[in-house]
PDB file of N, CA and C in Angstrom:
ATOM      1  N   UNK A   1      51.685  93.488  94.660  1.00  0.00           N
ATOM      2  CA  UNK A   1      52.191  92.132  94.497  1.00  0.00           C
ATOM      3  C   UNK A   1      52.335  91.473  95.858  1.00  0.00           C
ATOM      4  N   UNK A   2      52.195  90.204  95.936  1.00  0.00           N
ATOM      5  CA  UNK A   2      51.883  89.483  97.057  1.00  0.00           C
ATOM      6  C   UNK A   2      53.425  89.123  97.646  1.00  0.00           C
ATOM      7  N   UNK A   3      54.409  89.096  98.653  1.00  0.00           N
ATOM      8  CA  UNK A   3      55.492  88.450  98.714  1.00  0.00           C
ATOM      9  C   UNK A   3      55.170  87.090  99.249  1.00  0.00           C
ATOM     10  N   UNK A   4      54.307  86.902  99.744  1.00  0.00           N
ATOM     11  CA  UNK A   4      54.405  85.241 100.778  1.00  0.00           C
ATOM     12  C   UNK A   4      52.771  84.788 100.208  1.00  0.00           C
ATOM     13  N   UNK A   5      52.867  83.517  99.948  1.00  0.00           N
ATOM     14  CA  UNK A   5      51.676  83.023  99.444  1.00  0.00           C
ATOM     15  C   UNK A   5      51.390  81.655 100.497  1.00  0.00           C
ATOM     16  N   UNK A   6      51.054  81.629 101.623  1.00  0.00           N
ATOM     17  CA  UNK A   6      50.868  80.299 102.429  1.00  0.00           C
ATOM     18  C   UNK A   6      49.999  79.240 101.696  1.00  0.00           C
ATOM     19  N   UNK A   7      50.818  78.148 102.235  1.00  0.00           N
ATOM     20  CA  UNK A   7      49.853  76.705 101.791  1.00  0.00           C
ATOM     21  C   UNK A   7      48.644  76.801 101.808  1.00  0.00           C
ATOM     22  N   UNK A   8      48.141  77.123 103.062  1.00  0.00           N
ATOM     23  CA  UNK A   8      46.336  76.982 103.088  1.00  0.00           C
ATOM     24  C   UNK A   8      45.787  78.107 102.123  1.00  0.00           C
ATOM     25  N   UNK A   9      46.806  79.124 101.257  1.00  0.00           N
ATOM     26  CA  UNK A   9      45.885  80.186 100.290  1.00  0.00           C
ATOM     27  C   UNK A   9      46.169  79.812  99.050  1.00  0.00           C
ATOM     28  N   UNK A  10      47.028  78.502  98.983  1.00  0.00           N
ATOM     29  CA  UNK A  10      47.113  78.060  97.588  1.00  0.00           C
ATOM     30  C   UNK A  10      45.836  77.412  96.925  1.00  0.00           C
ATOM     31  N   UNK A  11      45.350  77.627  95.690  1.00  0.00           N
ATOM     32  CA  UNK A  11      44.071  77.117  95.065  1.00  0.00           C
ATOM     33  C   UNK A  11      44.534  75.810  94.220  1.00  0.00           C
ATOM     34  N   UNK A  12      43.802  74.834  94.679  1.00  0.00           N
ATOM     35  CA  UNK A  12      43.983  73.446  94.427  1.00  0.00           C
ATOM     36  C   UNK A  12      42.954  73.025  93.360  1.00  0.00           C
ATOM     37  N   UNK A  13      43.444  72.666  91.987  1.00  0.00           N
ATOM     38  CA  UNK A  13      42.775  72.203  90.924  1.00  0.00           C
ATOM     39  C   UNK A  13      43.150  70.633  90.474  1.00  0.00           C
ATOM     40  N   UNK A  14      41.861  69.818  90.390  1.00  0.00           N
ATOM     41  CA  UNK A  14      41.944  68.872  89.322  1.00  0.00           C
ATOM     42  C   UNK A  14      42.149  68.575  88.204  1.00  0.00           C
ATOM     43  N   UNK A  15      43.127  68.792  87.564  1.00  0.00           N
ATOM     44  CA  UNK A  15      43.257  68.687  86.203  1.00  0.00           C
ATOM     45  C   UNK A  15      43.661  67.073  85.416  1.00  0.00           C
ATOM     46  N   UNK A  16      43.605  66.458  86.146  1.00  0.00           N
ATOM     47  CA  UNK A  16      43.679  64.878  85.777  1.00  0.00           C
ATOM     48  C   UNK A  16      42.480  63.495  86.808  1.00  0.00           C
ATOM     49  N   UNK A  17      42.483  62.875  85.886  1.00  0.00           N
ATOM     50  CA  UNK A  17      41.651  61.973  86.652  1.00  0.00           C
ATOM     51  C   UNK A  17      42.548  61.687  87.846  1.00  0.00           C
ATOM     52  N   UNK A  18      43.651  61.480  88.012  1.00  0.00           N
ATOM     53  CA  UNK A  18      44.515  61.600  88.971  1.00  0.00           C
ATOM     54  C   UNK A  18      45.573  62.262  90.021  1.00  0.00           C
ATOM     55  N   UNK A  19      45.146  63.302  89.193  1.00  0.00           N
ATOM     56  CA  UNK A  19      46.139  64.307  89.242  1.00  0.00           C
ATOM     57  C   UNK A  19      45.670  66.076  89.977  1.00  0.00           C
ATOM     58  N   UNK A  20      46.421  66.725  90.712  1.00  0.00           N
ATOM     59  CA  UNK A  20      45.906  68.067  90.817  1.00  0.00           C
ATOM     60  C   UNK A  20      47.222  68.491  90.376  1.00  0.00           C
ATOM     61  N   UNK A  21      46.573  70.296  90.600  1.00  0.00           N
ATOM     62  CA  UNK A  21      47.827  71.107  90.659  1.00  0.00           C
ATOM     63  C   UNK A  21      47.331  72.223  92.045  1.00  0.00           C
ATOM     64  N   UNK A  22      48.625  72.393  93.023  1.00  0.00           N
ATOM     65  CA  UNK A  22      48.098  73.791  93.637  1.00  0.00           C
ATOM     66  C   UNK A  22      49.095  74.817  93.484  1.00  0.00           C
ATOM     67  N   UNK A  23      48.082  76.168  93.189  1.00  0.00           N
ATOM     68  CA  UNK A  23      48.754  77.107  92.553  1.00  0.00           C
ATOM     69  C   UNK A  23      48.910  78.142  93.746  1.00  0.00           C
ATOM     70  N   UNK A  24      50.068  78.899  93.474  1.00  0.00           N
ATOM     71  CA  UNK A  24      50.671  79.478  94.347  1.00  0.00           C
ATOM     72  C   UNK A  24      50.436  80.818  93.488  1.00  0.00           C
ATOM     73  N   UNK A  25      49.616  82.108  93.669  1.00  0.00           N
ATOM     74  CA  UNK A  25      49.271  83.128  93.211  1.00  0.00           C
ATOM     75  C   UNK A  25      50.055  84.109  93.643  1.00  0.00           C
ATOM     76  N   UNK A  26      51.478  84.736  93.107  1.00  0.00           N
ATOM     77  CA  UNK A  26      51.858  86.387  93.608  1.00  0.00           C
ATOM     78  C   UNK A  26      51.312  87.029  92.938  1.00  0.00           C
ATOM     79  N   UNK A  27      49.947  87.108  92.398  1.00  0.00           N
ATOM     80  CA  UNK A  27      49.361  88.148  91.490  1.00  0.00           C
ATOM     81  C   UNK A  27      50.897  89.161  90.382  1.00  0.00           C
ATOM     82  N   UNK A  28      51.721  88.066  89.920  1.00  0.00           N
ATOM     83  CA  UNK A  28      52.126  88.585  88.752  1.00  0.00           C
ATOM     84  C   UNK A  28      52.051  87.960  87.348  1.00  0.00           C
ATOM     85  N   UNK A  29      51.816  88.413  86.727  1.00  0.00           N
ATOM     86  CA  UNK A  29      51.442  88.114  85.157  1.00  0.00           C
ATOM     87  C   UNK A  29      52.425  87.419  84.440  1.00  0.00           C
ATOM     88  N   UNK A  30      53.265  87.475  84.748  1.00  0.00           N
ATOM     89  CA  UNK A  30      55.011  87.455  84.150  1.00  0.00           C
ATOM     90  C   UNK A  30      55.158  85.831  84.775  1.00  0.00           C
ATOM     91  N   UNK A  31      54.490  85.541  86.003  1.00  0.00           N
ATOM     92  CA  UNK A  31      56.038  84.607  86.735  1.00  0.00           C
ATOM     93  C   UNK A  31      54.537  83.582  87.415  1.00  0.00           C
ATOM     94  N   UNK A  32      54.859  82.638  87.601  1.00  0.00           N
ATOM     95  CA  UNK A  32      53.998  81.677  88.310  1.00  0.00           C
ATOM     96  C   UNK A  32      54.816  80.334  89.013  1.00  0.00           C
ATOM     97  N   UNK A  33      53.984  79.701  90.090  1.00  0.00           N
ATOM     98  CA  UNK A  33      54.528  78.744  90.442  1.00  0.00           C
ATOM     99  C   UNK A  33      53.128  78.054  91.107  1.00  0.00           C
ATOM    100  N   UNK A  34      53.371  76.320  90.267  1.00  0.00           N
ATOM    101  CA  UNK A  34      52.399  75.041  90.720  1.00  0.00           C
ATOM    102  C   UNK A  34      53.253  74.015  91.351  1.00  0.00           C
ATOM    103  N   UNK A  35      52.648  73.512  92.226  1.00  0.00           N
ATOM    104  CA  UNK A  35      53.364  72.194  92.892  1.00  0.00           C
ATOM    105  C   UNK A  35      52.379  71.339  92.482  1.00  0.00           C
ATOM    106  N   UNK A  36      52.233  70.225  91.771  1.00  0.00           N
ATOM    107  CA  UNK A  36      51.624  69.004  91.457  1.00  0.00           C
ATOM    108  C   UNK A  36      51.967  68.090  91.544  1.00  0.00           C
ATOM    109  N   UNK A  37      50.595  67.116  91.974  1.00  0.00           N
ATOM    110  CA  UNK A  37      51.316  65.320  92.320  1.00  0.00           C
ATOM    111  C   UNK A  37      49.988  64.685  91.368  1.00  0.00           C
ATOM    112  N   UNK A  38      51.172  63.950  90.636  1.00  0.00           N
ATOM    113  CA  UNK A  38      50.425  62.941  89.224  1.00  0.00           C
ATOM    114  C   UNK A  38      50.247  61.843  89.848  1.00  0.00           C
ATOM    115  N   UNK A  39      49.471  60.893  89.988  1.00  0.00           N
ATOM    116  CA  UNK A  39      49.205  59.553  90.825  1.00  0.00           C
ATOM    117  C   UNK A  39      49.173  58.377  89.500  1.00  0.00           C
ATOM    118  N   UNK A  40      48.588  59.323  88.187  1.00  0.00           N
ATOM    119  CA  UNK A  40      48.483  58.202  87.269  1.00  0.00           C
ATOM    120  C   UNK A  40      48.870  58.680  85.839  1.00  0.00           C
ATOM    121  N   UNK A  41      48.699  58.648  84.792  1.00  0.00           N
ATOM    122  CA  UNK A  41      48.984  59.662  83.131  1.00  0.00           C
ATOM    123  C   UNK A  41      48.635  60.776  83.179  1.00  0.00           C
ATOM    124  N   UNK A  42      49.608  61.662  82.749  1.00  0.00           N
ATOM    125  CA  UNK A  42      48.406  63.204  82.744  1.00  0.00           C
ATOM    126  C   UNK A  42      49.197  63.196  81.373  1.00  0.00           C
ATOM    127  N   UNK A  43      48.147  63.810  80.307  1.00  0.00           N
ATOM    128  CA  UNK A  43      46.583  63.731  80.912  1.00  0.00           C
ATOM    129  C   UNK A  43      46.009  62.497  80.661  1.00  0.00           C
ATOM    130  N   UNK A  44      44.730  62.062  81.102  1.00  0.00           N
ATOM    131  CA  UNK A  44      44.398  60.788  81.273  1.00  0.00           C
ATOM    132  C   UNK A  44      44.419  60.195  79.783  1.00  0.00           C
ATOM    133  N   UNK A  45      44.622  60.555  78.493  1.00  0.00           N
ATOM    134  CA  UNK A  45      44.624  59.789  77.572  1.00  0.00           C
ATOM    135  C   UNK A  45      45.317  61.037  76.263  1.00  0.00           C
ATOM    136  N   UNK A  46      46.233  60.494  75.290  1.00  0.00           N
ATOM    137  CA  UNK A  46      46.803  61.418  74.225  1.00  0.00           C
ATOM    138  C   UNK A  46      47.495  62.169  75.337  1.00  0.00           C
ATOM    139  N   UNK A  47      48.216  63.193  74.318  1.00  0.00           N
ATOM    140  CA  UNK A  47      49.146  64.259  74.501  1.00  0.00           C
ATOM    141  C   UNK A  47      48.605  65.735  75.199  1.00  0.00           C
ATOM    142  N   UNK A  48      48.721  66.980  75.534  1.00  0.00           N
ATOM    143  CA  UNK A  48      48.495  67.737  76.078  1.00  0.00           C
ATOM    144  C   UNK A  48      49.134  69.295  75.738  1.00  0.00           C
ATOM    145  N   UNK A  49      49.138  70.133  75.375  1.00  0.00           N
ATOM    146  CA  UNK A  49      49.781  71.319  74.816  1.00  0.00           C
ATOM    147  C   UNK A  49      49.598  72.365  75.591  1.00  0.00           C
ATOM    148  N   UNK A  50      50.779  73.155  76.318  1.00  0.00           N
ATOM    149  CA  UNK A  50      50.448  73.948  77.355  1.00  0.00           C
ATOM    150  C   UNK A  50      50.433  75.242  76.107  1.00  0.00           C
ATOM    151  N   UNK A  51      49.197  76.187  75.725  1.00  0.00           N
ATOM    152  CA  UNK A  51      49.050  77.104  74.817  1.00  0.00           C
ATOM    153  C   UNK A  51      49.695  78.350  75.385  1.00  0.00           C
ATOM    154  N   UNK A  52      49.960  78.336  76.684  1.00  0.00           N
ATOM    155  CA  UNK A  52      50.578  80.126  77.107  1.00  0.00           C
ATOM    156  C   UNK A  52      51.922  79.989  77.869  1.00  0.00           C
ATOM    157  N   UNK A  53      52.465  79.330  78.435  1.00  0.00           N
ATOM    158  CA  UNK A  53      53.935  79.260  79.313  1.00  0.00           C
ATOM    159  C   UNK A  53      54.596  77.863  78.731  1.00  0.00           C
ATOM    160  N   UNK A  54      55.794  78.573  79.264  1.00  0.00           N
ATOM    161  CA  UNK A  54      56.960  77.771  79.231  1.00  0.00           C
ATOM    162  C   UNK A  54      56.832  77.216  80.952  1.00  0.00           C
ATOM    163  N   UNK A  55      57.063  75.689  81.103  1.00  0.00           N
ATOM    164  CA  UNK A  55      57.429  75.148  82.676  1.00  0.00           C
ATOM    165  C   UNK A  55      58.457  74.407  82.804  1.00  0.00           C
ATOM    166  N   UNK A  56      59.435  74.599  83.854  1.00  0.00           N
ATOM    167  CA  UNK A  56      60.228  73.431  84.357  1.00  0.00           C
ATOM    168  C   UNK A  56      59.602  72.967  85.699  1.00  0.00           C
ATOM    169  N   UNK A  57      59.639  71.303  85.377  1.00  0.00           N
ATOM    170  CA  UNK A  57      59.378  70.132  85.953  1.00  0.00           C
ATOM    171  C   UNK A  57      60.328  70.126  86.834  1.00  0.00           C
ATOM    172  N   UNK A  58      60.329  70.528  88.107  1.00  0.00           N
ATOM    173  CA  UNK A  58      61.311  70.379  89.039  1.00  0.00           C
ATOM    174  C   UNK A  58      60.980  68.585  90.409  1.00  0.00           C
ATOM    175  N   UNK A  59      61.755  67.876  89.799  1.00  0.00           N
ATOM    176  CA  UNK A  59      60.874  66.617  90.993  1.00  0.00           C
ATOM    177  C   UNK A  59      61.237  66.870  91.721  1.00  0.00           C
ATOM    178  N   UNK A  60      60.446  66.638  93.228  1.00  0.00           N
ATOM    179  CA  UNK A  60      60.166  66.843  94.810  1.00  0.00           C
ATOM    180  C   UNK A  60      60.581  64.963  95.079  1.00  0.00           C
ATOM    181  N   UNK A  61      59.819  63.989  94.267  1.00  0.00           N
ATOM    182  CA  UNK A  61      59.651  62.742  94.758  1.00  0.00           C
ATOM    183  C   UNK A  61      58.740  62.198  93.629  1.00  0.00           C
ATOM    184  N   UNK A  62      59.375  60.801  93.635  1.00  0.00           N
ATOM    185  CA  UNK A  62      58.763  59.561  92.389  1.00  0.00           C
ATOM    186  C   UNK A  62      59.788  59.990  91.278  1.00  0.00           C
ATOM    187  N   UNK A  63      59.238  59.383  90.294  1.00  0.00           N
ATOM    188  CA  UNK A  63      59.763  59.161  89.171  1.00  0.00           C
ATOM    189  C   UNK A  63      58.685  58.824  87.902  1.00  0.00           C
ATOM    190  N   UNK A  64      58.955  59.610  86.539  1.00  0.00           N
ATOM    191  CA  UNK A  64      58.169  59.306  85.408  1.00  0.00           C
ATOM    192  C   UNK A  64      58.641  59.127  84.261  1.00  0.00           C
ATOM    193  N   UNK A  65      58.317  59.114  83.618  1.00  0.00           N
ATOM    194  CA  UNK A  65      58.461  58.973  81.426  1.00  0.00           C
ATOM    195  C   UNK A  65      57.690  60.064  81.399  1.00  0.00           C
ATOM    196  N   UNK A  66      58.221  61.018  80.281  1.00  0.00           N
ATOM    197  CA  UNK A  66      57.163  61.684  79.899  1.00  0.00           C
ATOM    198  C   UNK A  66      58.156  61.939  78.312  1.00  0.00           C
ATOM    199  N   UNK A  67      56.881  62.147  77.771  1.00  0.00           N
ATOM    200  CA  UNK A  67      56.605  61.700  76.372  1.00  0.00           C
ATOM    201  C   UNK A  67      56.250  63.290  75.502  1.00  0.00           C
ATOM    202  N   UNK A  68      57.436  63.458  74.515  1.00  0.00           N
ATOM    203  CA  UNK A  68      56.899  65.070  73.845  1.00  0.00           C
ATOM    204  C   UNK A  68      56.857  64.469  72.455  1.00  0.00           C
ATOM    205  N   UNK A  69      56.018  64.813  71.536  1.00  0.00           N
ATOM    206  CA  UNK A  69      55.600  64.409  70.239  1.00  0.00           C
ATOM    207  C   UNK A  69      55.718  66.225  69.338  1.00  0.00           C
ATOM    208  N   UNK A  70      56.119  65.874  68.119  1.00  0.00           N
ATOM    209  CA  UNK A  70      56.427  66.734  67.005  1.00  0.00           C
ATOM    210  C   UNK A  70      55.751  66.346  65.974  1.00  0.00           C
ATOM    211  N   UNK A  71      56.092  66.253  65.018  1.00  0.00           N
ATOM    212  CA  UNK A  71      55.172  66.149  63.771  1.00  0.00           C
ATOM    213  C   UNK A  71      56.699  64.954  62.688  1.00  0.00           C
ATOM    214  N   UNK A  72      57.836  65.313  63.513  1.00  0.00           N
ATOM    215  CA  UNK A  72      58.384  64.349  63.063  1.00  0.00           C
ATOM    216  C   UNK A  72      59.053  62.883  63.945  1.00  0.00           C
ATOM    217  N   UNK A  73      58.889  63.310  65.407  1.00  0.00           N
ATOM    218  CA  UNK A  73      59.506  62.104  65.808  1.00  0.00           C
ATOM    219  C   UNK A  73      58.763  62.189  67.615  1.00  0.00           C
ATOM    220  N   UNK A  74      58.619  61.144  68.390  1.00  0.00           N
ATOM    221  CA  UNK A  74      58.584  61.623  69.965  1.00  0.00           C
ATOM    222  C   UNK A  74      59.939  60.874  70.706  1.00  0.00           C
ATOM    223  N   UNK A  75      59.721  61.737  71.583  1.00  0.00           N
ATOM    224  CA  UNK A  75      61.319  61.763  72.257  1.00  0.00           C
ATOM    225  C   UNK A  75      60.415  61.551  73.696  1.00  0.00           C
ATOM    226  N   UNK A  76      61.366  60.427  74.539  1.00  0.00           N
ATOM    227  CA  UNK A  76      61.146  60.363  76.101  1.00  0.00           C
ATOM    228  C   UNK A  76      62.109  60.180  76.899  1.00  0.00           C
ATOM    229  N   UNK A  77      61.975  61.129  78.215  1.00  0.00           N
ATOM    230  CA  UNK A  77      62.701  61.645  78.638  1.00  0.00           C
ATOM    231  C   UNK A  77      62.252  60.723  80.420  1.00  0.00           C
ATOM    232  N   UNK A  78      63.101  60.410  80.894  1.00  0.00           N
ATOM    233  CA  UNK A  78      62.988  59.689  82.446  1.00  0.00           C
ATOM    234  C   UNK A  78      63.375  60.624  83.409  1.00  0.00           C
ATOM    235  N   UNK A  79      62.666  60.984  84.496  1.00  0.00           N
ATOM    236  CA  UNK A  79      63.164  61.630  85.045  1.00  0.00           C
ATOM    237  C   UNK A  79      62.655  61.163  86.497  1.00  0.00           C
ATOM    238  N   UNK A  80      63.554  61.714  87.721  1.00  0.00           N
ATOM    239  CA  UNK A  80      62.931  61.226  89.146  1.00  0.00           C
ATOM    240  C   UNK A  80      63.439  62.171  89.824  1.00  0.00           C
ATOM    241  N   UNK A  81      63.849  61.808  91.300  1.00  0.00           N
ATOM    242  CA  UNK A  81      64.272  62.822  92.224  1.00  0.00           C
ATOM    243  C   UNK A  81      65.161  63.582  91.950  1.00  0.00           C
ATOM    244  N   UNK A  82      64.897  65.130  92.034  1.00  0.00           N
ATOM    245  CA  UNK A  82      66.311  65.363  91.376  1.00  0.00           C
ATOM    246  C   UNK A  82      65.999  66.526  90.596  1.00  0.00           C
ATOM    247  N   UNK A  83      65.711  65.550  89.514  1.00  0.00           N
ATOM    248  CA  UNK A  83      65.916  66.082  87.988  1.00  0.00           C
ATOM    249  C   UNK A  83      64.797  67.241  88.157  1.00  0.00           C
ATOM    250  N   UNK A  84      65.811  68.021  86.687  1.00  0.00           N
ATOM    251  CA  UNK A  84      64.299  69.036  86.190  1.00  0.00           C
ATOM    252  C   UNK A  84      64.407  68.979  84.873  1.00  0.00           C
ATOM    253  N   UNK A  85      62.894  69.329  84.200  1.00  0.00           N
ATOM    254  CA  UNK A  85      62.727  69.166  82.765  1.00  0.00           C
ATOM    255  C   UNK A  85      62.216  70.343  82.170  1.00  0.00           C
ATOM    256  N   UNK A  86      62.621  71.081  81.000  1.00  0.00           N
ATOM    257  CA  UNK A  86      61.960  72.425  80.164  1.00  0.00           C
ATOM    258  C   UNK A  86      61.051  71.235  79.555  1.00  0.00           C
ATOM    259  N   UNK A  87      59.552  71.976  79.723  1.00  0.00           N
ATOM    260  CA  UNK A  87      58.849  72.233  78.994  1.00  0.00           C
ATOM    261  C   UNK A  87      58.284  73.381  78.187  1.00  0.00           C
ATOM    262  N   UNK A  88      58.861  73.544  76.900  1.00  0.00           N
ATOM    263  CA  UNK A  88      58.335  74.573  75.983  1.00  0.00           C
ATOM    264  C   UNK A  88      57.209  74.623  75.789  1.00  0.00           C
ATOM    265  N   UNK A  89      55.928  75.805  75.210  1.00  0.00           N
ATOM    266  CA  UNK A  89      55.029  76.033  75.511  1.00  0.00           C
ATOM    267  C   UNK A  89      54.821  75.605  73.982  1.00  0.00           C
ATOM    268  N   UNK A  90      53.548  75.324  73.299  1.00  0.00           N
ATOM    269  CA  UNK A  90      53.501  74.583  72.515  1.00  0.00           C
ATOM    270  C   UNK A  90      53.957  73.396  71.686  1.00  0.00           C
ATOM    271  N   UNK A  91      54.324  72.415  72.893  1.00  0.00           N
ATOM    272  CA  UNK A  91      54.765  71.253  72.188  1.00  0.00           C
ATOM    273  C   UNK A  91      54.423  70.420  73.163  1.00  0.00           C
ATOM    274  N   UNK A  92      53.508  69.445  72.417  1.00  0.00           N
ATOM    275  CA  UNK A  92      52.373  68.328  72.844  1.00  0.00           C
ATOM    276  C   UNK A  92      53.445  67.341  73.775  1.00  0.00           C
ATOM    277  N   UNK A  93      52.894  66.945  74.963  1.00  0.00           N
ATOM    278  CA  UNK A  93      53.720  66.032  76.019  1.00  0.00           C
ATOM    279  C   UNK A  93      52.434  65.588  76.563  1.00  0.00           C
ATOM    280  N   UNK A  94      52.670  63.973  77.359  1.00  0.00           N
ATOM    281  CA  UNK A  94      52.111  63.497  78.279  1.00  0.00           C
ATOM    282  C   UNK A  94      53.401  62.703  79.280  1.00  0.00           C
ATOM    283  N   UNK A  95      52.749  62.422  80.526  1.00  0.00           N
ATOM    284  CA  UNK A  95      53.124  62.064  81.616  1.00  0.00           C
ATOM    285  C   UNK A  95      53.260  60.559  81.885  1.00  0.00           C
ATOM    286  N   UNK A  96      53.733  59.807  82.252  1.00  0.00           N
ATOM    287  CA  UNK A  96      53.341  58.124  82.638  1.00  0.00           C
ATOM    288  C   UNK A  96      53.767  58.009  84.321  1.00  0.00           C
ATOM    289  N   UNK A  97      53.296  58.282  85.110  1.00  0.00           N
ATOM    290  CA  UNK A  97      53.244  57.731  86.458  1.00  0.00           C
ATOM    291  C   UNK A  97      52.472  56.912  87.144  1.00  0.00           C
ATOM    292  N   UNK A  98      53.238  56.671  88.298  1.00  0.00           N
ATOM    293  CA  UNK A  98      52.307  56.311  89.577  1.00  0.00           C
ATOM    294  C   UNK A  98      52.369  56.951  90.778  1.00  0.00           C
ATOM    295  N   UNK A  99      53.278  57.747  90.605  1.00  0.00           N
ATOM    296  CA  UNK A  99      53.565  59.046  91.828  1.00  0.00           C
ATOM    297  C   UNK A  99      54.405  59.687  91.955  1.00  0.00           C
ATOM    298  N   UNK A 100      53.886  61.052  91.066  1.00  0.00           N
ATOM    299  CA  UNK A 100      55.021  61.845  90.722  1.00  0.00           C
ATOM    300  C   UNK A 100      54.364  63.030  91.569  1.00  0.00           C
ATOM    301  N   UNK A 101      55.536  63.919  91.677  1.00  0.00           N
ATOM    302  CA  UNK A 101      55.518  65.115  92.682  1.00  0.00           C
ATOM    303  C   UNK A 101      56.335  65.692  92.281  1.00  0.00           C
ATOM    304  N   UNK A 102      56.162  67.617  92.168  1.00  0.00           N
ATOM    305  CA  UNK A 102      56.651  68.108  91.290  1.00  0.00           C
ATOM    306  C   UNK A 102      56.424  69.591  91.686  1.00  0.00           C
ATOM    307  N   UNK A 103      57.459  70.389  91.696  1.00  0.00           N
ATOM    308  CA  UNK A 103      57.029  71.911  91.715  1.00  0.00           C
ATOM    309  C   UNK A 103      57.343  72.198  90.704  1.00  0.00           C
ATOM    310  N   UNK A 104      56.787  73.260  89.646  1.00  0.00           N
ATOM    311  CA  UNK A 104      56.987  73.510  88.191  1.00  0.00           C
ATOM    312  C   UNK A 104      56.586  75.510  88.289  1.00  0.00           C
ATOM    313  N   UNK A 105      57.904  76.541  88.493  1.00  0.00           N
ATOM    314  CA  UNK A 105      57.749  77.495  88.218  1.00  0.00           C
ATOM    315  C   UNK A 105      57.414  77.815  86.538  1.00  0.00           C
ATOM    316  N   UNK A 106      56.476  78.792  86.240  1.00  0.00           N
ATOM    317  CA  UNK A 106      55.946  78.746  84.798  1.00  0.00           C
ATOM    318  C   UNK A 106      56.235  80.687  84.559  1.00  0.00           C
ATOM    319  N   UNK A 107      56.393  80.441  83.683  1.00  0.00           N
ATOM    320  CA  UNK A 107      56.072  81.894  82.854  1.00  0.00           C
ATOM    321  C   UNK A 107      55.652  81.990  81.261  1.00  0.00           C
ATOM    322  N   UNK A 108      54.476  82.983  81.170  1.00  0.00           N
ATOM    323  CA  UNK A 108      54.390  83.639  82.155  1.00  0.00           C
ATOM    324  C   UNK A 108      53.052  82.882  83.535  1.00  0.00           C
ATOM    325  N   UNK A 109      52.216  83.023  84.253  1.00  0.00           N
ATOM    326  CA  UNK A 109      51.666  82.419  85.244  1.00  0.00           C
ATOM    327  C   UNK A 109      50.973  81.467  84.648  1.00  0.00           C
ATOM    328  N   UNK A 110      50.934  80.139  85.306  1.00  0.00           N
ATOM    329  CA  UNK A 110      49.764  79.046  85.161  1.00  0.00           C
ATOM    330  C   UNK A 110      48.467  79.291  85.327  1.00  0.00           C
ATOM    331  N   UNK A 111      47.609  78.434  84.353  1.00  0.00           N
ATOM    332  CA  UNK A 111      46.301  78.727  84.763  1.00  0.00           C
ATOM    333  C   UNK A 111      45.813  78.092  83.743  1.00  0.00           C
ATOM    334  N   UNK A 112      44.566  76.851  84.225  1.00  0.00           N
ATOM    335  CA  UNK A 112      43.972  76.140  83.769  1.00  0.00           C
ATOM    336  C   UNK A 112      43.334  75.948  82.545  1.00  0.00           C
ATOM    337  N   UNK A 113      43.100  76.948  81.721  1.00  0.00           N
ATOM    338  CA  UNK A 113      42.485  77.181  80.577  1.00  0.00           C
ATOM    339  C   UNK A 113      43.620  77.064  79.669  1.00  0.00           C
ATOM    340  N   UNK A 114      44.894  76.866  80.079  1.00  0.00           N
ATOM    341  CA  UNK A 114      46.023  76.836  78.753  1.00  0.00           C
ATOM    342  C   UNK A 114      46.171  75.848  77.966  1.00  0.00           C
ATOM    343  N   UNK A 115      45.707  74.827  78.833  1.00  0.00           N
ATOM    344  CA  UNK A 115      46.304  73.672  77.705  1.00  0.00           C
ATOM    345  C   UNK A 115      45.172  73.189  77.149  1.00  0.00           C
ATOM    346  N   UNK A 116      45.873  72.335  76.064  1.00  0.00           N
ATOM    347  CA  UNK A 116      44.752  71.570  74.917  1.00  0.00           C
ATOM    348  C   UNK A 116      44.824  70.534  74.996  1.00  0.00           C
ATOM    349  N   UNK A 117      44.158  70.193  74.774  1.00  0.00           N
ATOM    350  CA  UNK A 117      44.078  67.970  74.887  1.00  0.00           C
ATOM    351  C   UNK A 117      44.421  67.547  73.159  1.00  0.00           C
ATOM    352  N   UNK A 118      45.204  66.640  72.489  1.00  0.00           N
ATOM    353  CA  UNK A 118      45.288  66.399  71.524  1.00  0.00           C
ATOM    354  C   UNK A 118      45.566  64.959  71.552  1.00  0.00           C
ATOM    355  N   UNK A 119      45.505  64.475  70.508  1.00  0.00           N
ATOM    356  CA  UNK A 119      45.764  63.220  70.228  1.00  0.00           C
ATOM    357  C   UNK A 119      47.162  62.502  70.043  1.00  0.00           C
TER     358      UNK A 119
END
């Protein structure tokens, strides 16, 4: 297991027309951590379903709406400097920014193939 993961070995993904994430790898299965900055909606259109972890939204800087939908009602939640938000792992959310910044520890680890795009 890795103890120190430096900036320049973090792997930096696009996952929004606006948006990255860079991931911070201790090669454990269990535990993960992304720092991401949203510039515009993530994801760029509809809702989004993270299929394998649970994340809290920890803000660094900015402020957003973000939007979780059920099958009976959606609920939005404001959040900015400061704040942090549970996101449960199967339940559809999107983002509304213009510059959000965000470290979000996940378990178990992040990784790009989890989520689903939905309507």
């Amino acid at each position: 297991m890795k103890t120190l993961v430096k900036k320049s070995e973090a792997v930096q993904i696009k996952n929004a027309k606006e948006s990255f994430v860079k991931v911070y790898d201790f090669e454990r299965k269990e535990l993960g951590i992304v720092v991401s900055k949203i510039n515009s909606n993530y994801p760029d259109k509809g809702f989004v379903i993270n299929k394998e972890c649970d994340e809290i939204y920890y803000v660094l800087s900015g402020e957003a709406k973000v939007y979780f939908k059920d099958e009976n009602e959606e609920k939005v939640f404001e959040i900015k400097e400061g704040d942090a938000l549970f996101l449960e792992k199967n339940k559809a959310f999107r983002v509304e920014t213009n510059n959000l910044e965000i470290i979000a520890p996940t378990a178990p680890k992040w990784f790009e193939e989890q989520y689903k795009n939905v309507d």
